[in-house]
N, C-alpha and C. Protein backbone atom coordinates (compact mmCIF):
# COMPACT_ATOMS: atom_id res chain seq x y z
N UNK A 1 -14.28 10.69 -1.07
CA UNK A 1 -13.89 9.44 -0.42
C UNK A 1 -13.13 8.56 -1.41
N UNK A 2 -12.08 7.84 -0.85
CA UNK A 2 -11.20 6.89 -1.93
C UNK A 2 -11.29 5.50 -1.54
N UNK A 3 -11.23 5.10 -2.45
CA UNK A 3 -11.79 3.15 -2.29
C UNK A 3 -10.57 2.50 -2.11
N UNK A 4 -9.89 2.12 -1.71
CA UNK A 4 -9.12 0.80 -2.10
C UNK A 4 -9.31 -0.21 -1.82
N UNK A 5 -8.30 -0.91 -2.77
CA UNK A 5 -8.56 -2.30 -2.98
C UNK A 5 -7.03 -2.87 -2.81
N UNK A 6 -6.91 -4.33 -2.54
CA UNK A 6 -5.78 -5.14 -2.41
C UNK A 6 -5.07 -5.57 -3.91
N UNK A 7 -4.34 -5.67 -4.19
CA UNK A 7 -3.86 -6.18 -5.54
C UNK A 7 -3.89 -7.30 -5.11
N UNK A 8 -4.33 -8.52 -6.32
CA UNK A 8 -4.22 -10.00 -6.64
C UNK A 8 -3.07 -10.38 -7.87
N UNK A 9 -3.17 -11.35 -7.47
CA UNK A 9 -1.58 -11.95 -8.85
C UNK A 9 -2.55 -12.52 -10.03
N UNK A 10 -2.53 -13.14 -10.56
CA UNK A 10 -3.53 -13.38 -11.55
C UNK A 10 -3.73 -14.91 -11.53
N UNK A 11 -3.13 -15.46 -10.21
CA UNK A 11 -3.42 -16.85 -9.61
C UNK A 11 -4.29 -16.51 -8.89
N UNK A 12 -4.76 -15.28 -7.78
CA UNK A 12 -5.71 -15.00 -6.83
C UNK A 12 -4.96 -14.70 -5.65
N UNK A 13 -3.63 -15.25 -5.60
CA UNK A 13 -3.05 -14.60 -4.56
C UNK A 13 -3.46 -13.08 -3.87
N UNK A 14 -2.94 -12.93 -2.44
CA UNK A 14 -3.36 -11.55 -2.11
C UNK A 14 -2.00 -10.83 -1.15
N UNK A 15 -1.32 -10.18 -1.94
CA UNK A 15 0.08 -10.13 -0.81
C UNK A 15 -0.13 -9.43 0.56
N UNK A 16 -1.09 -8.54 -0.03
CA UNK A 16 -1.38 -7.41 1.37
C UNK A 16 -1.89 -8.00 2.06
N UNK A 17 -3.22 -9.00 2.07
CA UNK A 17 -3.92 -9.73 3.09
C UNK A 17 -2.74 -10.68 3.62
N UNK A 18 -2.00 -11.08 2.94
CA UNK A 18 -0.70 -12.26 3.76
C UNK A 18 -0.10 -11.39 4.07
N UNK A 19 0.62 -10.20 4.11
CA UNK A 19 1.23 -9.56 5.03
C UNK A 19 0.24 -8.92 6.78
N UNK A 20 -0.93 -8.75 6.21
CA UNK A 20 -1.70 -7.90 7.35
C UNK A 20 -1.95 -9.34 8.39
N UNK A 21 -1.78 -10.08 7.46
CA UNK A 21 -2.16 -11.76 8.42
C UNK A 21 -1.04 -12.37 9.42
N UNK A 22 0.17 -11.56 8.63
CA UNK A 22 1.22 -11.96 9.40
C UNK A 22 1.56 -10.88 10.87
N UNK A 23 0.89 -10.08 11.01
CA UNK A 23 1.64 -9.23 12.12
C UNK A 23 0.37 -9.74 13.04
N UNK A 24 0.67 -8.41 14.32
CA UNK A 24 -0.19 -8.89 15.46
C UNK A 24 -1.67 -8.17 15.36
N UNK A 25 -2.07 -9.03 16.39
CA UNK A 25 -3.34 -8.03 16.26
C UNK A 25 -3.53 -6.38 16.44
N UNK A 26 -2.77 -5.58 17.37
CA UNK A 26 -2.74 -4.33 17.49
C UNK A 26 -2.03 -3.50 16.30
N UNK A 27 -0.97 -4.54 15.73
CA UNK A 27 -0.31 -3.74 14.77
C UNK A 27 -1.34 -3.74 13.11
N UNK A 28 -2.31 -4.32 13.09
CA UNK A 28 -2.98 -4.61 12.26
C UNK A 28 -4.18 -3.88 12.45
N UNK A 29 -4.79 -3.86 13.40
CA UNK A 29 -6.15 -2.62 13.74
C UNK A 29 -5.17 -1.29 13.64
N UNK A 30 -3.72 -1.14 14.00
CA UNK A 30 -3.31 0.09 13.37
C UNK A 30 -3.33 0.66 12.17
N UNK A 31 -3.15 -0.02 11.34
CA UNK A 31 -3.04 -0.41 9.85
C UNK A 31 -4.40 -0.26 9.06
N UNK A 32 -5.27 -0.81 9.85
CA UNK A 32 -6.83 -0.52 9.56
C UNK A 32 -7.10 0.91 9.67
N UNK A 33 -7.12 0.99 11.02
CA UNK A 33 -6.96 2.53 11.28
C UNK A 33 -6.78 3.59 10.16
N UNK A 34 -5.39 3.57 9.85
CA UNK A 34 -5.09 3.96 9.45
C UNK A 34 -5.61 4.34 7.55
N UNK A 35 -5.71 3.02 7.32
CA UNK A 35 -6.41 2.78 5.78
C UNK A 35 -8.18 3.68 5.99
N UNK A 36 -8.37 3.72 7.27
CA UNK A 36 -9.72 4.71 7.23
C UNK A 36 -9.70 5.60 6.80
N UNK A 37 -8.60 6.20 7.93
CA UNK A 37 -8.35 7.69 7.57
C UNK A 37 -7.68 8.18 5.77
N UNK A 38 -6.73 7.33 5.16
CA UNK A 38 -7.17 7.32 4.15
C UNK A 38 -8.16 6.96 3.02
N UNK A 39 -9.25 6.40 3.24
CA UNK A 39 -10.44 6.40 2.62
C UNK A 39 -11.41 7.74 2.79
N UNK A 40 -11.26 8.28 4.29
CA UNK A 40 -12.42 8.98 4.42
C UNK A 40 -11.75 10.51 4.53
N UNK A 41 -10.83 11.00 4.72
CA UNK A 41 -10.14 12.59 5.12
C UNK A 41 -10.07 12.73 3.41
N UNK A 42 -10.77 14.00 3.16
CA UNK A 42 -10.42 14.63 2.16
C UNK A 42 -9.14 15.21 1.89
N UNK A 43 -8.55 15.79 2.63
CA UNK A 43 -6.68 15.84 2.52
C UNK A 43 -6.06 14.88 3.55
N UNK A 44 -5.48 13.95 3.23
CA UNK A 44 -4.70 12.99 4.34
C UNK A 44 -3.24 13.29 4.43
N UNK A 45 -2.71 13.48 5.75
CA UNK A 45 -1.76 14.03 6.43
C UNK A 45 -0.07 12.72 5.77
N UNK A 46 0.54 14.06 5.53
CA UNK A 46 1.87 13.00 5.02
C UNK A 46 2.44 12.05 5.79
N UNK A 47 1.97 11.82 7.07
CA UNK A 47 2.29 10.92 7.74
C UNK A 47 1.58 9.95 7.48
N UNK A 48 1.05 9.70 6.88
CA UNK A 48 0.06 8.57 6.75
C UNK A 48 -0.02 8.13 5.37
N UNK A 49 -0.22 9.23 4.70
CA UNK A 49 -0.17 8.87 3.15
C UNK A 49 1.04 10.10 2.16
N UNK A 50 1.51 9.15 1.25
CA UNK A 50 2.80 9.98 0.72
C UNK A 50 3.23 9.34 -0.50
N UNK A 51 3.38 10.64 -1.58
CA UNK A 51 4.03 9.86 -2.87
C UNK A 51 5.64 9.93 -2.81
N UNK A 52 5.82 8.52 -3.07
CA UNK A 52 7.12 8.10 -3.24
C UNK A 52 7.81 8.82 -3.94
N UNK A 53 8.79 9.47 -3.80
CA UNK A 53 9.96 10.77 -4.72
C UNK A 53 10.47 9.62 -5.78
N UNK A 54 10.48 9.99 -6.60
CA UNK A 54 11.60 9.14 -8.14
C UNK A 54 11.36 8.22 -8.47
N UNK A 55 10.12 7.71 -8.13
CA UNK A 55 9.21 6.68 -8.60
C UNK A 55 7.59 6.94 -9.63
N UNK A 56 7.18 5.68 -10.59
CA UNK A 56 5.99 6.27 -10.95
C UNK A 56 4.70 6.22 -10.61
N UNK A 57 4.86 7.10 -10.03
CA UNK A 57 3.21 7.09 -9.24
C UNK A 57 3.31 6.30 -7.88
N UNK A 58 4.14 6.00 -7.31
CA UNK A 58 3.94 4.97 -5.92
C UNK A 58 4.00 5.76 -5.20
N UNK A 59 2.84 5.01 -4.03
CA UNK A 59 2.34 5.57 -2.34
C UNK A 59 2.83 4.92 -1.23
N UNK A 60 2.91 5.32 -0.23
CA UNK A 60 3.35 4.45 0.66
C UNK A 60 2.45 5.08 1.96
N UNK A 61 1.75 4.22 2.15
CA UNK A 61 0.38 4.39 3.66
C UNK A 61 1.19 3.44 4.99
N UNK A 62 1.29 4.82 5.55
CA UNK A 62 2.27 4.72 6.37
C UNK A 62 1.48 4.35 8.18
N UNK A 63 2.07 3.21 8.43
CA UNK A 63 1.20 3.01 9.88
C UNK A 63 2.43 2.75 10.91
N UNK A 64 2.45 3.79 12.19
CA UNK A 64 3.71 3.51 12.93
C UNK A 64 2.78 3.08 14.58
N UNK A 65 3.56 2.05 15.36
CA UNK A 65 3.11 1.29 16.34
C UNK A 65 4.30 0.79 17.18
N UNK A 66 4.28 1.32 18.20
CA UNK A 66 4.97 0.73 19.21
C UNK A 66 6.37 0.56 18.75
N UNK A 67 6.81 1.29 18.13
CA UNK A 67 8.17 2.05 17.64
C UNK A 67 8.69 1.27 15.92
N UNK A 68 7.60 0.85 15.74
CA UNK A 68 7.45 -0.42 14.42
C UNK A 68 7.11 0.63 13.43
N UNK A 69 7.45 0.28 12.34
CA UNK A 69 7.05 1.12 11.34
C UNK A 69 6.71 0.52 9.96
N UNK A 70 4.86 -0.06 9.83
CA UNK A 70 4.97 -0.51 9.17
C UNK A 70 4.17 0.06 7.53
N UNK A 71 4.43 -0.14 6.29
CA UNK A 71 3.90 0.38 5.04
C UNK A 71 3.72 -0.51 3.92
N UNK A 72 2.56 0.05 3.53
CA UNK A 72 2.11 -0.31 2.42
C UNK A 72 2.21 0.20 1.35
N UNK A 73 2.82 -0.33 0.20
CA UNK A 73 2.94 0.73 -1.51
C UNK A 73 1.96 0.15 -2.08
N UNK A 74 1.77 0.92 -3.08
CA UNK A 74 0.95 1.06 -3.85
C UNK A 74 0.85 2.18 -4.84
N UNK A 75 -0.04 2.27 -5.67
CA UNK A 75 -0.48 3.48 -6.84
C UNK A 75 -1.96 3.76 -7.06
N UNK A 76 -2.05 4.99 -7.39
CA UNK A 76 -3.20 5.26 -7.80
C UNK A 76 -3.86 5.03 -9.18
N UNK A 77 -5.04 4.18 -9.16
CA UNK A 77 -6.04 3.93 -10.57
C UNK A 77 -7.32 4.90 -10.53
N UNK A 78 -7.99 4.67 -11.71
CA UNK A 78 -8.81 6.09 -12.48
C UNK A 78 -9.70 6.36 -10.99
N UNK A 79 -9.65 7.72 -10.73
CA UNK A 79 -10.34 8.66 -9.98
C UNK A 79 -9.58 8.10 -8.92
N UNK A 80 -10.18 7.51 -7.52
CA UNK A 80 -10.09 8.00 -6.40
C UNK A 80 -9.68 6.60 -5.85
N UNK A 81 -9.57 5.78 -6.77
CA UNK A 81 -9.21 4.16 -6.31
C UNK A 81 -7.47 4.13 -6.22
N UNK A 82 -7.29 3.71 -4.69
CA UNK A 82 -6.26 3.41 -4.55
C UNK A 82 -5.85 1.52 -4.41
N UNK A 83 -4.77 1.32 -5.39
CA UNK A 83 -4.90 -0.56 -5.25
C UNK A 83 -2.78 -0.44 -4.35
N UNK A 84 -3.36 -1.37 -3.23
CA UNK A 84 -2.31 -1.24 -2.82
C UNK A 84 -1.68 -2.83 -3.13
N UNK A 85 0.10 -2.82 -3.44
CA UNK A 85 0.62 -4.02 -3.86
C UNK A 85 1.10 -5.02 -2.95
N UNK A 86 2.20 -4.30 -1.66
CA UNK A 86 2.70 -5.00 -0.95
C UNK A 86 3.06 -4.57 0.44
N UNK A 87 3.17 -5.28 1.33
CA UNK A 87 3.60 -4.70 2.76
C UNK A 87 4.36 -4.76 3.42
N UNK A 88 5.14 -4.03 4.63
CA UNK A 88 6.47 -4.59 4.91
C UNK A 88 6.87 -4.00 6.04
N UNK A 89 7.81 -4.24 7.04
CA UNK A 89 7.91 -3.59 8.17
C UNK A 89 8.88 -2.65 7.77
N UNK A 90 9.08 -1.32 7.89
CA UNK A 90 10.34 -0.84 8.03
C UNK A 90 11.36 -0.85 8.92
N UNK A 91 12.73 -0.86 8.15
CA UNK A 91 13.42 -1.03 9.54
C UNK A 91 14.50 0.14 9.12
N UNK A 92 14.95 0.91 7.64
CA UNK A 92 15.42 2.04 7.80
C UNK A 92 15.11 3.19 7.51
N UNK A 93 15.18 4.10 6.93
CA UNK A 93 14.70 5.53 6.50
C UNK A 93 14.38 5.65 5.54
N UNK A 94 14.78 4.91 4.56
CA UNK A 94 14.07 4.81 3.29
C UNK A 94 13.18 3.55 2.81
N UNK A 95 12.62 3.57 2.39
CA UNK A 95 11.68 2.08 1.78
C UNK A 95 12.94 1.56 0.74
N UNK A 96 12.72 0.18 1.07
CA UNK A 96 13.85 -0.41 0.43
C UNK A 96 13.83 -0.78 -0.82
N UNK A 97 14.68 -0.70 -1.71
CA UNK A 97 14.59 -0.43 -3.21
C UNK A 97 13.92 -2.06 -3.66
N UNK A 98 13.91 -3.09 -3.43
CA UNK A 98 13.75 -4.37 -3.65
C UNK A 98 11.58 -4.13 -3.44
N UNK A 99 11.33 -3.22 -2.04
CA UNK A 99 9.65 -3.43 -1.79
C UNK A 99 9.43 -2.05 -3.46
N UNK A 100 9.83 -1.42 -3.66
CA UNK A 100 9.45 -0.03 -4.32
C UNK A 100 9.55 -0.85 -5.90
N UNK A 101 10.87 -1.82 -6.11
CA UNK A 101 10.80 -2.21 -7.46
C UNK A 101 9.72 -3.59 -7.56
N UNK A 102 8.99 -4.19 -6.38
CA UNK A 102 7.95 -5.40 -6.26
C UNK A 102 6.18 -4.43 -6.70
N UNK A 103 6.43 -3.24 -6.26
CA UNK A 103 5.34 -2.60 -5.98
C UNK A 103 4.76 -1.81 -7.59
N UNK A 104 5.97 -1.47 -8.39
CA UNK A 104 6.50 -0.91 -9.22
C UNK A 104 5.86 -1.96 -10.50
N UNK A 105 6.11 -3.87 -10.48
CA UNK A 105 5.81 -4.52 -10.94
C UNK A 105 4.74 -5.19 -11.08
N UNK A 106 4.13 -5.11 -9.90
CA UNK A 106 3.03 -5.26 -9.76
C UNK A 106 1.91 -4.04 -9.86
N UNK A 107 2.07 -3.25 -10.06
CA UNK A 107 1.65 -2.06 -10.88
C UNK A 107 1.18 -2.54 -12.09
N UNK A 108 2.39 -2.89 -12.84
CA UNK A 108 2.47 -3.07 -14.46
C UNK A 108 1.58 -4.36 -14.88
N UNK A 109 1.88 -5.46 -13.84
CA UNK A 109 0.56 -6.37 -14.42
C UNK A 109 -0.55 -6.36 -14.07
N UNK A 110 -1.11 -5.36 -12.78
CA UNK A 110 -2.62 -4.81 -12.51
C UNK A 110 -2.68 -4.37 -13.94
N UNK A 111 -1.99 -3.09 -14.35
CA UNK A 111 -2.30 -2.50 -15.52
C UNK A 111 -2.54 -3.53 -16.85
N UNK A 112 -1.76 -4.58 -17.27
CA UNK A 112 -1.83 -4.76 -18.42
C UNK A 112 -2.81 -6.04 -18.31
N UNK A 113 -3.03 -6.75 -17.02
CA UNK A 113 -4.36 -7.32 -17.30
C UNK A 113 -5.69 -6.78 -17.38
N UNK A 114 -5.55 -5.27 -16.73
CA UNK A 114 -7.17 -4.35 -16.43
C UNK A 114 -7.31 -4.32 -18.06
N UNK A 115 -6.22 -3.94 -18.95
CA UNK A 115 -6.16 -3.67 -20.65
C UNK A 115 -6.73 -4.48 -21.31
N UNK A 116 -6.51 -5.93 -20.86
CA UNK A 116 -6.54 -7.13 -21.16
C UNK A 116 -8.01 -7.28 -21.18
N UNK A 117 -8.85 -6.48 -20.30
CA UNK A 117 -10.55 -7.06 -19.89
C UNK A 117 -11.30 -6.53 -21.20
C-alpha cells in the first residue's frame, strides 16, 4: 500500500488542496477515487498513474471526467510515499511544460527542507 501526502510551501500553504477545492464536486470524488486506487492496487494501471518521460522522477495521477482531464504531479519519497505538488486541468496531450517545471521545483524544496530536519 502507498501513502500520500499533499506538498506544503514552507508558509503551510497547500496547492493540491486549493486546486481539489477549486473544481466540482463530482470532478473531485473522481480524483479521490482515483488517489484510492492508487494507494491500495498493488500494480496501478497507466491510466491512472504514470512516470513522466524526460523528467526526474515525476508522476502524473491521472483522473478523467466528463470529457475533463484532470492531473496531479508529483514524485516519489523513501519507500512507498507518494507527495504530490500540483494540480491542473488538462486541456492538451501533453502536460504543460510550465505544471512539470512547478512540480519539478517543488520537489527540490520538499527535498532540501526534509535535509534541513
Amino acid at each position: 500500500m502507498r501513502e500520500i501526502r499533499f506538498y506544503r510551501s514552507a508558509s503551510g500553504d497547500c496547492p493540491v488542496e486549493e486546486f481539489l477545492d477549486s473544481l466540482g464536486p463530482k470532478q473531485a470524488q473522481k480524483i479521490a477515487w482515483v488517489l484510492r486506487l492508487v494507494k491500495e492496487l498493488p500494480l496501478v494501471p497507466k491510466q491512472y498513474l504514470k512516470k513522466l518521460e524526460g523528467t526526474d522522477d515525476l508522476w502524473e495521477v491521472r483522473a478523467e471526467f466528463g470529457g475533463s482531464a484532470s492531473r496531479l504531479l508529483g514524485f516519489r519519497d523513501a519507500g512507498r510515499l507518494i507527495i504530490l505538488t500540483n494540480g491542473f486541468v488538462k486541456k492538451t496531450q501533453k502536460a504543460p511544460k510550465c505544471e512539470m517545471e512547478l512540480a519539478a521545483q517543488r520537489k527540490r524544496d520538499y527535498l532540501n527542507r526534509k535535509a534541513q530536519r
